[in-house]
Protein backbone atom coordinates (compact mmCIF):
# COMPACT_ATOMS: atom_id res chain seq x y z
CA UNK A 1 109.64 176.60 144.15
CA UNK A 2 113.03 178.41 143.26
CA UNK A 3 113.03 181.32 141.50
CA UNK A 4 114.25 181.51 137.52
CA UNK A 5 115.72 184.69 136.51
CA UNK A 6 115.50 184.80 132.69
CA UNK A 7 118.72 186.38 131.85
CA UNK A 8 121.82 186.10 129.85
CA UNK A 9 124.05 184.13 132.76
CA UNK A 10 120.87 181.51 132.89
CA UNK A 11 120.34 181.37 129.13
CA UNK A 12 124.69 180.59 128.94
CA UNK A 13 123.99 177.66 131.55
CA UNK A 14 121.22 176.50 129.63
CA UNK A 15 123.05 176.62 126.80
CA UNK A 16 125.96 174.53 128.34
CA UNK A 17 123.45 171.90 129.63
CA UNK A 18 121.42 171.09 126.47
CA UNK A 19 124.15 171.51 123.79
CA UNK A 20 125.22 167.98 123.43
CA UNK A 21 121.55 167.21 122.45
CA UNK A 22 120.33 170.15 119.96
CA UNK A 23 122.04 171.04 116.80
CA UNK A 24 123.75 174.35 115.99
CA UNK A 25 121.17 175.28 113.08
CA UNK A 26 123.24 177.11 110.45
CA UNK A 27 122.80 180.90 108.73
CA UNK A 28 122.39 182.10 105.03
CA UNK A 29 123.40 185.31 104.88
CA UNK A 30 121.46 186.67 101.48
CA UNK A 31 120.91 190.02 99.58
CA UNK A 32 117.34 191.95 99.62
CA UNK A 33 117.84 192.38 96.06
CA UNK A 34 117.27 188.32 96.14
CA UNK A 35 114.06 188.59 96.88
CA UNK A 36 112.87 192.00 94.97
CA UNK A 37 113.64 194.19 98.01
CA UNK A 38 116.23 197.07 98.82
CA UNK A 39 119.57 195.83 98.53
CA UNK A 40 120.54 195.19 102.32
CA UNK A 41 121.92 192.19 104.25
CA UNK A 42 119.47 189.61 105.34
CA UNK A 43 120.36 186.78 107.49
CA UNK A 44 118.11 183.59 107.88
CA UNK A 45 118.51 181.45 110.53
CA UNK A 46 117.67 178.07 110.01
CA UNK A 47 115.99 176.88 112.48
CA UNK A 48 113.66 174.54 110.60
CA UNK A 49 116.62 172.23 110.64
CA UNK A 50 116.52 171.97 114.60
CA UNK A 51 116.28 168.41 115.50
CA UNK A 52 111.95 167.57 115.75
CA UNK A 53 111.80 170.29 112.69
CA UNK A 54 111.78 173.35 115.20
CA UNK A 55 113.15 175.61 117.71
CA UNK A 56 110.85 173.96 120.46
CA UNK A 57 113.40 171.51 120.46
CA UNK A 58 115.82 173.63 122.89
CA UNK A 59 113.19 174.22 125.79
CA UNK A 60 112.02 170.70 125.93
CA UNK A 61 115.03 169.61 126.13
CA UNK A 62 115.58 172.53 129.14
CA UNK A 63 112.90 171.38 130.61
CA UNK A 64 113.66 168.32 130.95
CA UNK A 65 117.28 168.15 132.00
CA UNK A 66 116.84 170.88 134.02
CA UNK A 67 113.73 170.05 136.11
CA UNK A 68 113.55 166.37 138.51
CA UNK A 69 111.06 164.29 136.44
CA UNK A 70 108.85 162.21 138.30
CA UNK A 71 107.89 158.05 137.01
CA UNK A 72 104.62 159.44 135.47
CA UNK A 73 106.87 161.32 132.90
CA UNK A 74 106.32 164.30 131.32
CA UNK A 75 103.19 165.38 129.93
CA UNK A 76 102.38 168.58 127.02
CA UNK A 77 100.24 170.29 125.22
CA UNK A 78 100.83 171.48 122.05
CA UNK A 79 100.32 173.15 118.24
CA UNK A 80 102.45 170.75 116.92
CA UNK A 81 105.86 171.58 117.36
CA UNK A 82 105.92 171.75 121.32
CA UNK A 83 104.93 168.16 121.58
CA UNK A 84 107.41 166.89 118.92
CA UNK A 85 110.24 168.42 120.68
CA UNK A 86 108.91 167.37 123.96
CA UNK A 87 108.60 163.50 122.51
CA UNK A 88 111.96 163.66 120.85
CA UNK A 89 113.76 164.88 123.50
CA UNK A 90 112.21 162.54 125.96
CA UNK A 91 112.98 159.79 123.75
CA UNK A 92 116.36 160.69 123.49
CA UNK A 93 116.65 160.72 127.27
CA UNK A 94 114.05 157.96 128.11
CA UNK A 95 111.53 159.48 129.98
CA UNK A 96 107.57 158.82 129.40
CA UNK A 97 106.29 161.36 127.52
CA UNK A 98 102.29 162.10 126.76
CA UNK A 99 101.09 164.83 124.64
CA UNK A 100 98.02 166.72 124.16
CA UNK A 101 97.02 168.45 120.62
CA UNK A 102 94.10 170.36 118.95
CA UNK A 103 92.09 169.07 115.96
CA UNK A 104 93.85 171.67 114.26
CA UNK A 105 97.18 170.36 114.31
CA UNK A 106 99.06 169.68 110.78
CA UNK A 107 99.16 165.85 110.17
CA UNK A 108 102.82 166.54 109.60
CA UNK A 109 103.11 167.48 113.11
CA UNK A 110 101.26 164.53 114.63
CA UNK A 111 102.95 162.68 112.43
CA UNK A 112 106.33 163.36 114.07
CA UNK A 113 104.83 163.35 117.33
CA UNK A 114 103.51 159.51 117.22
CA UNK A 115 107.25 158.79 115.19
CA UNK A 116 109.07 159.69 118.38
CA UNK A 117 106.75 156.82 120.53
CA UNK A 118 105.03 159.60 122.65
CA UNK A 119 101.37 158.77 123.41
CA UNK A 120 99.67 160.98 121.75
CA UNK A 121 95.71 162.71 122.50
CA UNK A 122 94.13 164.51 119.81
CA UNK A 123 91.40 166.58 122.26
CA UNK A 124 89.71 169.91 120.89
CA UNK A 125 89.64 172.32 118.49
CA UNK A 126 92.21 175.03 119.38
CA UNK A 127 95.40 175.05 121.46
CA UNK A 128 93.44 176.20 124.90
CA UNK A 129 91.67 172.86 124.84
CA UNK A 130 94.73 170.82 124.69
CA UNK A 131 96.19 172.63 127.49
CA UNK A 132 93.42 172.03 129.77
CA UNK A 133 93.24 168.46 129.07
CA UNK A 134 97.25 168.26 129.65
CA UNK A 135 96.56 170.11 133.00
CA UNK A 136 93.78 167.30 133.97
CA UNK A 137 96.40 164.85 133.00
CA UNK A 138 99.18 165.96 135.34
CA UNK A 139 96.69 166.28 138.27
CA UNK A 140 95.71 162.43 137.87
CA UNK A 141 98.71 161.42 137.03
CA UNK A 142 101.61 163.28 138.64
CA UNK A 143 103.20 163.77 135.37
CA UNK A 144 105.55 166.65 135.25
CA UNK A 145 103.91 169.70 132.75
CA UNK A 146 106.09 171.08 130.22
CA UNK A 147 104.45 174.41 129.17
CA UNK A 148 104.83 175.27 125.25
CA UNK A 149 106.04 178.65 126.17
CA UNK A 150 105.30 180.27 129.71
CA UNK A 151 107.56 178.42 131.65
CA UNK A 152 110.92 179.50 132.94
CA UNK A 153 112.84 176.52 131.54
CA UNK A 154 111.13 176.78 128.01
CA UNK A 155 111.94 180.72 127.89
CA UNK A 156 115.80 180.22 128.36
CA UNK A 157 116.08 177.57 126.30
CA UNK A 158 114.57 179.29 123.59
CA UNK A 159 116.88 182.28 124.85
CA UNK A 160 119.91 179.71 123.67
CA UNK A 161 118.93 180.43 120.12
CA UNK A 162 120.13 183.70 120.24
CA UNK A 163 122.97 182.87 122.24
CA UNK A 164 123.83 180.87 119.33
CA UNK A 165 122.91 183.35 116.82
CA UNK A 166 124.98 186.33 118.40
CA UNK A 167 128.27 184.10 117.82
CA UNK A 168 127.26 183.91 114.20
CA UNK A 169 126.40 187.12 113.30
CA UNK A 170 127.36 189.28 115.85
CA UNK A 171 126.26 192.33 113.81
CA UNK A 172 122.87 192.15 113.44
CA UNK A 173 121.03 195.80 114.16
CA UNK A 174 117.00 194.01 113.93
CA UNK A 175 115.57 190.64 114.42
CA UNK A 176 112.55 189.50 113.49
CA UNK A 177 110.77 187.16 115.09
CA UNK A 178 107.21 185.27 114.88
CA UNK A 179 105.13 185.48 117.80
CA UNK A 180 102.88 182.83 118.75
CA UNK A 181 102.81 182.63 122.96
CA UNK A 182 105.91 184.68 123.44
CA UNK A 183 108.55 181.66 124.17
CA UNK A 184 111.13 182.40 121.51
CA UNK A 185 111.01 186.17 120.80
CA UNK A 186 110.77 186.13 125.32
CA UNK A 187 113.66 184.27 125.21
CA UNK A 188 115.75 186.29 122.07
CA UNK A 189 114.42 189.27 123.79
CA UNK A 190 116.07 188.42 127.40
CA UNK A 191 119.15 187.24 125.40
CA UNK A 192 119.78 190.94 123.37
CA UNK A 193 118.30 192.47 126.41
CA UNK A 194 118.20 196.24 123.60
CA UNK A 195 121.33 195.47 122.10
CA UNK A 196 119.81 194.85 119.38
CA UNK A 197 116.51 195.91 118.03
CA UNK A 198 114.02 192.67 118.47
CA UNK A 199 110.37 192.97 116.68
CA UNK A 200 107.58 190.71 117.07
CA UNK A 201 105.30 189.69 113.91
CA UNK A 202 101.88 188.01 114.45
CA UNK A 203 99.47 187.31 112.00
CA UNK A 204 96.11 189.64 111.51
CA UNK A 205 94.22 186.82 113.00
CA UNK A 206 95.89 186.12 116.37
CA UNK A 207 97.44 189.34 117.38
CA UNK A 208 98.47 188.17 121.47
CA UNK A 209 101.33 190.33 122.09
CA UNK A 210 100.10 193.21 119.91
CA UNK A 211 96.73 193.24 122.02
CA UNK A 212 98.66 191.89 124.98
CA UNK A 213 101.12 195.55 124.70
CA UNK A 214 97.82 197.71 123.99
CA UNK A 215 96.38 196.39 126.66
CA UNK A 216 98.90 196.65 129.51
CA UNK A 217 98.51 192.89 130.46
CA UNK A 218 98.02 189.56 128.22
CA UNK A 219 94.41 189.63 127.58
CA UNK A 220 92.57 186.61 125.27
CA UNK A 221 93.28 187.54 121.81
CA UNK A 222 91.39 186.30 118.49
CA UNK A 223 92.85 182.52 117.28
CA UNK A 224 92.43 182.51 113.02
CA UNK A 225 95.12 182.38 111.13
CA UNK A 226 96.78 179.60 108.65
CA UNK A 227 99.31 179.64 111.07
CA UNK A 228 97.28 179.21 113.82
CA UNK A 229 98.70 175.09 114.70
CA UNK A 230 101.79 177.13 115.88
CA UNK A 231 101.03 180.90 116.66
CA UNK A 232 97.60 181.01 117.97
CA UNK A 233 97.04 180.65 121.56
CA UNK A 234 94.37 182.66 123.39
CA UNK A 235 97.07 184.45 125.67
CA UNK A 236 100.63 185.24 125.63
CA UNK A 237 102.60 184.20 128.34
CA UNK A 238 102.91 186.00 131.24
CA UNK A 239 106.55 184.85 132.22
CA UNK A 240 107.45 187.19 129.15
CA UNK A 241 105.19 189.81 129.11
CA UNK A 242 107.71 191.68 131.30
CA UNK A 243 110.35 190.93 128.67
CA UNK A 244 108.55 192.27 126.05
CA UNK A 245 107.59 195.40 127.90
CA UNK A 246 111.28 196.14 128.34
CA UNK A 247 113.08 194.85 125.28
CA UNK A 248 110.50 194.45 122.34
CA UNK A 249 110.50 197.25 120.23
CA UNK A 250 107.36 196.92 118.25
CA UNK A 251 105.40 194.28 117.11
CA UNK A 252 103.94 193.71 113.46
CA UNK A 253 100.73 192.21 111.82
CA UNK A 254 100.69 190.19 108.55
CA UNK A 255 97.74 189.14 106.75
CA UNK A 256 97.66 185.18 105.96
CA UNK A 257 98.65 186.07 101.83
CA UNK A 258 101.62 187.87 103.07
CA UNK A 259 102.22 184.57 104.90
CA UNK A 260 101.76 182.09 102.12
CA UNK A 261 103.64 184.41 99.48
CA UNK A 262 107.01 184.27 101.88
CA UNK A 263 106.49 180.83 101.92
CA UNK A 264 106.57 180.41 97.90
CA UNK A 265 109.28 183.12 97.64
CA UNK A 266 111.47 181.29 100.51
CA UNK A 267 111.25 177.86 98.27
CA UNK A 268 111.67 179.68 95.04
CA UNK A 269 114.70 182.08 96.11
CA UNK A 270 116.50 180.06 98.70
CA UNK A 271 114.40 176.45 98.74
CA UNK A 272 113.47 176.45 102.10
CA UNK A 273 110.66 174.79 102.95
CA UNK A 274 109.20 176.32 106.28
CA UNK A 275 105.55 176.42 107.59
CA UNK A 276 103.36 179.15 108.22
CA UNK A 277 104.13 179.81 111.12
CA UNK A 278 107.78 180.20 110.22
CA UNK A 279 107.29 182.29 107.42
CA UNK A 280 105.52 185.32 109.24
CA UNK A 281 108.86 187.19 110.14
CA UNK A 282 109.75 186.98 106.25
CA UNK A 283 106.41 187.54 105.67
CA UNK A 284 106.93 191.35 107.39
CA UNK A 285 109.92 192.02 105.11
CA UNK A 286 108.15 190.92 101.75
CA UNK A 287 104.82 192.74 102.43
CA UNK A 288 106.73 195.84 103.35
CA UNK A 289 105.00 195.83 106.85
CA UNK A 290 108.73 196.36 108.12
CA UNK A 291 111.11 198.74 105.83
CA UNK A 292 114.44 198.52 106.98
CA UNK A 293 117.04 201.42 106.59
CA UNK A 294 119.49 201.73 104.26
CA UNK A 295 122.21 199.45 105.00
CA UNK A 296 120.43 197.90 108.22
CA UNK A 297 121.31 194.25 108.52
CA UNK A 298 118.23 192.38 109.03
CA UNK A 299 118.02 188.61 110.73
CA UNK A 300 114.93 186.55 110.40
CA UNK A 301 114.39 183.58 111.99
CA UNK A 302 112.94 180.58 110.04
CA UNK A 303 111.49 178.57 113.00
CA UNK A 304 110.54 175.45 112.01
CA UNK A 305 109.73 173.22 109.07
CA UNK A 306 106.85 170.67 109.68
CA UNK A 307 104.77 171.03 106.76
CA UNK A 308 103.41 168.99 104.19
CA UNK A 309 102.83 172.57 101.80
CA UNK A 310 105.37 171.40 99.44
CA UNK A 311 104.80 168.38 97.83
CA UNK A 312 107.71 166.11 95.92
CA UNK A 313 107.21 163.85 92.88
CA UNK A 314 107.85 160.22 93.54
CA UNK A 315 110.33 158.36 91.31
């Protein structure tokens, strides 16, 4: 196996071999007086509008172009997102794809997955269980494994998002960014490398990198949280555990009402409609977990957007 260093120079190639297939998401840049906070620049990025409804979408595709895939296919487990981004982008590319999810998973996230023609397992009742199944799978099968997050592919194309980001708002002095098993704020992390400040938020009830940092080493971590289709796995990853120990400032822990209230506030002051997990960075902003400085400019990342929490009238 050849070794992937996770670094700027392999997050650029990354970036040059899956842009024709993911979209440049667009930023809002916004006031905090918008949203009943200090009057500082806030910029979203809007993720949510990846293609598969999430930032996922840039390490499956990674993965995939960037790895030889044998005829079994691919195979994933996931919350939700992972194995929509893994089915879209192997049915953009027209590989086999087979996916693994908990019980737990949103219906609007199976939903997508079965849209995109993967074959789909619902096995378990957390994200672990999935992932073991998937495992079994590839053994049998010889279908290629496409972790959710602790794989070198996945981190640097997550790492492409703030590539992209950089080039839009090159000014940024903090992002915040949801942890769930370390992929994206890994990736961001690697990408700013301390040029800018990066902080992961968690929710109260599945605090991996928070116990992962106290502890010296990822270490299983408590799984409850309304967010927990999409940031609850039992461990953080250990590809970026070393990237967080180097470049993550602090992390941050939100209580599931600080999660649901960004949520509301994000559709009522900018209508977005993001999902739990997505709303935890703006989560730390509204709750006053995080207080920026005067004049500190502030980006949050809105990560994804498969949810069925808003609801529209039909004609």
């Amino acid at each position: 196996m050849h070794l992937v260093i996770i670094d700027c120079v392999a997050i650029e190639a990354t970036y040059e071999r899956i842009c024709p297939y993911v979209r440049v998401t667009p930023v809002v840049e916004v006031r905090g007086a918008d949203f009943g906070l200090a009057d500082i620049p806030m910029t979203f990025k809007l993720e949510q509008l990846q293609h598969a409804g999430s930032f996922k979408t840039r390490g499956a595709f990674a993965n995939l172009l960037g790895r030889p895939i044998p005829p079994a296919g691919v195979v994933a487990a996931s919350g939700g997102n992972h194995g929509a981004a893994v089915a879209y982008a192997a049915m953009r590319l027209g590989i086999r794809a087979k996916i693994f999810v908990p019980t737990i998973s949103s219906p609007a996230k199976v939903d997508r997955i079965r849209s995109y023609g993967a074959d789909l397992m619902l096995t378990g009742d957390r994200y672990a269980d999935a992932l073991a199944a998937s495992e079994a799978w590839s053994t049998e099968s010889g279908a290629l494994p496409v972790h959710a997050f602790d794989q070198p592919e996945t981190l640097l194309g997550q790492g492409t998002l703030a590539l992209e980001w950089q080039r839009q708002a090159p000014a940024l002095d903090t992002v915040l960014v949801g942890v769930g098993g370390g992929g994206l704020v890994g990736g961001i992390a690697a990408w700013y490398a301390g040029s800018t400040r990066v902080i992961g938020v968690e929710p109260t009830g599945a605090p991996t990198l928070t116990m992962a940092l106290h502890a010296g080493a990822p270490v299983d971590a408590p799984a409850g949280s309304i967010a927990a289709d999409s940031l609850a796995p039992r461990q953080v990853g250990r590809l970026m555990f070393p990237i967080a120990q180097r470049h993550i400032a602090r992390t941050i822990l939100v209580e599931d009402e600080d999660i649901r209230d960004a949520q509301r506030r994000l559709w009522n002051v900018l209508r977005l409609v993001v999902e739990p997990g997505a709303a935890a960075a703006t989560a730390a902003l509204l709750s006053a977990k995080y207080v920026p400085q005067p004049g500190e400019r502030v980006g949050i990342i809105l990560s994804g957007g498969n949810t069925t929490a808003v609801q529209f009238d039909r004609p």
